[in-house]
C-alpha atoms as a PDB file:
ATOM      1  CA  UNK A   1     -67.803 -20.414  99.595  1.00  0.00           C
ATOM      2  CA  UNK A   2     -64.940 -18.086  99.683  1.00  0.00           C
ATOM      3  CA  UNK A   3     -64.695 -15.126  97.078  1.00  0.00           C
ATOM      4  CA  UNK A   4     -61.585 -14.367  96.096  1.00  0.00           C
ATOM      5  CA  UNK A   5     -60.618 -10.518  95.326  1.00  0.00           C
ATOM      6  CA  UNK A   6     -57.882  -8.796  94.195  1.00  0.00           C
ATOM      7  CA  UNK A   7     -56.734  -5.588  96.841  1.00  0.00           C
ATOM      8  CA  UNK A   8     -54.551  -3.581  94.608  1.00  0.00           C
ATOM      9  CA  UNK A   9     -56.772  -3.254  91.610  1.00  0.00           C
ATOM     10  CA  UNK A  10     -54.925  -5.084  89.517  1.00  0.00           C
ATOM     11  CA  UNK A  11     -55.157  -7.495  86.836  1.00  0.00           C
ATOM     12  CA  UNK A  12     -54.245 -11.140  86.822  1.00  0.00           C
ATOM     13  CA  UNK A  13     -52.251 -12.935  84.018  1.00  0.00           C
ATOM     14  CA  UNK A  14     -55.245 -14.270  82.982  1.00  0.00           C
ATOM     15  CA  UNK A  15     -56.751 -11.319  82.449  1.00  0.00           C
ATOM     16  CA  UNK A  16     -53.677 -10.125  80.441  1.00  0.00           C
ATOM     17  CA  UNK A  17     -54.138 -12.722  78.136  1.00  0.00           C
ATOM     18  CA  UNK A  18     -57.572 -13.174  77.239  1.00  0.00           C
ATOM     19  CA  UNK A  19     -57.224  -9.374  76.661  1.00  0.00           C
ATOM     20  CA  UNK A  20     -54.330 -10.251  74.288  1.00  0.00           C
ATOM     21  CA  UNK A  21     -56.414 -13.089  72.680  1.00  0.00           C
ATOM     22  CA  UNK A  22     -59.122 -10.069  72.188  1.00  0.00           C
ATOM     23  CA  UNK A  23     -57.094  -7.622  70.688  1.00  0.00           C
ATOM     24  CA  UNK A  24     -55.585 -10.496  68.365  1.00  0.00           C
ATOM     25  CA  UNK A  25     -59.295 -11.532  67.105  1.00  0.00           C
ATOM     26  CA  UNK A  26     -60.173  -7.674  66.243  1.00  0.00           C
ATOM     27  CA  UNK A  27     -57.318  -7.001  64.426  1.00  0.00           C
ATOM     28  CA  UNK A  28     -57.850 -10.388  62.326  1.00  0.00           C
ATOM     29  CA  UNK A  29     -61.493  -8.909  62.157  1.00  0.00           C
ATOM     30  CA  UNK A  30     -60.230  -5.831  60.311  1.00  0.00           C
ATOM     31  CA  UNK A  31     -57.495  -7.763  58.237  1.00  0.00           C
ATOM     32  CA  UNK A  32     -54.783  -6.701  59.781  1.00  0.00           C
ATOM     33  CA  UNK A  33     -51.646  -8.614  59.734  1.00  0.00           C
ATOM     34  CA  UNK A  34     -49.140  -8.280  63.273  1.00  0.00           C
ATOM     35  CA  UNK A  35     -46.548  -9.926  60.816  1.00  0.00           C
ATOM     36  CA  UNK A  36     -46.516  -7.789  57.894  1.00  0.00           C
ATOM     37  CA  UNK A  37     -46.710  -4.853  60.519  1.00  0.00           C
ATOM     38  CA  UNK A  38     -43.953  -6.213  62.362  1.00  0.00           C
ATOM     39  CA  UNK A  39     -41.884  -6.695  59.153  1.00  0.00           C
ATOM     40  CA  UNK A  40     -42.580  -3.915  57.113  1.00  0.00           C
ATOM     41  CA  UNK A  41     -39.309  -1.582  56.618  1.00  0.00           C
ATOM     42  CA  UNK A  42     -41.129   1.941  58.353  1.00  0.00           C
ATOM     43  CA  UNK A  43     -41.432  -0.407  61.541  1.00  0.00           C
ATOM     44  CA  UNK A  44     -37.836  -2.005  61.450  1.00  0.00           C
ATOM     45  CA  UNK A  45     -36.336   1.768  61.270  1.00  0.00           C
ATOM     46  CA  UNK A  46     -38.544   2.657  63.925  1.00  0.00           C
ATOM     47  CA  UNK A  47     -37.193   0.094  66.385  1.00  0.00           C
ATOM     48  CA  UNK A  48     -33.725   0.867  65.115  1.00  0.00           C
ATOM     49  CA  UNK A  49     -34.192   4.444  66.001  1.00  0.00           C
ATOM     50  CA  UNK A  50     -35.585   3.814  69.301  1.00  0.00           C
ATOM     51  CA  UNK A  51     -33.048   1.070  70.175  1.00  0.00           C
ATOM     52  CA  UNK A  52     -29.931   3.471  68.872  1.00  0.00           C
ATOM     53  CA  UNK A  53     -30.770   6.539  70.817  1.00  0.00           C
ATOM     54  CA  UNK A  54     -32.073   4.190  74.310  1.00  0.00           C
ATOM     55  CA  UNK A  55     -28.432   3.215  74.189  1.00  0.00           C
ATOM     56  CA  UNK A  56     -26.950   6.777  73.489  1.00  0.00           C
ATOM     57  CA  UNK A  57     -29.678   8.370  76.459  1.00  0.00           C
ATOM     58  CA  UNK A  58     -28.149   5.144  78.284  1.00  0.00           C
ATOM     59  CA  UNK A  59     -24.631   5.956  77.955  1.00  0.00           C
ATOM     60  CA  UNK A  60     -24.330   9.453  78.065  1.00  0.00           C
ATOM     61  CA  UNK A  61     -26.935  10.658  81.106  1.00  0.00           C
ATOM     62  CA  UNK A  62     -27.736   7.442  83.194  1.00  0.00           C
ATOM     63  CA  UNK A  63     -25.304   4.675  83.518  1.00  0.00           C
ATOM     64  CA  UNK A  64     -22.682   6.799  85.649  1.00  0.00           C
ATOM     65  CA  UNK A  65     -25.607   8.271  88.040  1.00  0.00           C
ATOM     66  CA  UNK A  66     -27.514   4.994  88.171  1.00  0.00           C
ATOM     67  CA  UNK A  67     -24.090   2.757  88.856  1.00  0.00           C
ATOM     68  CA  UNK A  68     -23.352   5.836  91.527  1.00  0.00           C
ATOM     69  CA  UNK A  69     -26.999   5.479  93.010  1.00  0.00           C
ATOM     70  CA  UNK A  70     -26.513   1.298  93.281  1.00  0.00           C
ATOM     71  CA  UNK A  71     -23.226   1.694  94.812  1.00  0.00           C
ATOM     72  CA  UNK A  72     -24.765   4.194  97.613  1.00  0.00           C
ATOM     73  CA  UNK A  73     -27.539   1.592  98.081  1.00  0.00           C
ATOM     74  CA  UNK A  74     -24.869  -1.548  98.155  1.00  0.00           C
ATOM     75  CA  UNK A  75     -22.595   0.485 100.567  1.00  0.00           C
ATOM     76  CA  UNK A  76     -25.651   0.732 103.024  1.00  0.00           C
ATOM     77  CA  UNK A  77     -25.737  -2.873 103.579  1.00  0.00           C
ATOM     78  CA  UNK A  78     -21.805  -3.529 103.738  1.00  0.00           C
ATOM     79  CA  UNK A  79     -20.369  -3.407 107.486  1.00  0.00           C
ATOM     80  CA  UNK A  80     -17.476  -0.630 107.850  1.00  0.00           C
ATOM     81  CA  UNK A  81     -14.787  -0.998 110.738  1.00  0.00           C
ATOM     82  CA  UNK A  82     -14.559   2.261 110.398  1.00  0.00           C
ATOM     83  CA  UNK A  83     -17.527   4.150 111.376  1.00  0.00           C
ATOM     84  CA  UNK A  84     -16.352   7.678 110.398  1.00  0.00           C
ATOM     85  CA  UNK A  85     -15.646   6.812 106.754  1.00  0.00           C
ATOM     86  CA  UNK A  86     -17.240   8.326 104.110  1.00  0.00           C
ATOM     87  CA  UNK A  87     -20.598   6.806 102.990  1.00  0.00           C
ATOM     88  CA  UNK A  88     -20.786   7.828  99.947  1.00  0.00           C
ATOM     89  CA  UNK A  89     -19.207   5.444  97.586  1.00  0.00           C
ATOM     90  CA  UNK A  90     -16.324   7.118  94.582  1.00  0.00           C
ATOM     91  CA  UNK A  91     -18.332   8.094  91.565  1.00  0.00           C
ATOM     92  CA  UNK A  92     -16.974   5.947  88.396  1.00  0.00           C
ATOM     93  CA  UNK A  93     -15.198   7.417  86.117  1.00  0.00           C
ATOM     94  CA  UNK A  94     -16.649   8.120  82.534  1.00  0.00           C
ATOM     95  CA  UNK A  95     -14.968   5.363  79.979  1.00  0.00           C
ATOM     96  CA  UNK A  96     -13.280   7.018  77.157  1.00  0.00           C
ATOM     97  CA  UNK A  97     -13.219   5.698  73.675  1.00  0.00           C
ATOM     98  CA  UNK A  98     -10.574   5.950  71.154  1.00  0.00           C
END
């Protein structure tokens, strides 16, 4: 019979979810409840906090350098005529709001 191993290391789906079956039964254990957690106003602001500034950190420092760095990477796979041309692709411009 064949044993079957895992060469990264890692853990398998199962193993995600019995672990998330386990970590549902211990907080039941303790009387904890993942929905008035979940709902309660201190967690709500929270997640609005997070989500408001992951946008503004998104806007303002990593969409024009990321949309620059997926351009470079596209360019490398599109076929130029021109072999002398410039490889770098035009950085986009920053969008202005009024």
């Amino acid at each position: 019979m064949r044993k079957f191993k895992n060469k990264n290391g890692g853990m398998s789906i199962l193993g995600v979810l019995i672990l998330v079956v386990i970590f549902i039964l211990i907080l039941s254990y303790f009387h904890i409840s993942i929905q008035a957690v979940v709902e309660s106003p201190e967690t709500q602001e929270n997640f609005n906090y997070v989500i408001i500034n992951g946008k503004l950190i998104w806007d303002e420092y990593l969409k024009r350098p990321t949309a620059y760095l997926g351009e470079l990477f596209l360019s490398s796979f599109k076929k130029d005529d021109d072999s002398n041309s410039d490889l770098a692709p035009e950085l986009p411009q920053k969008e202005t709001s009024t």
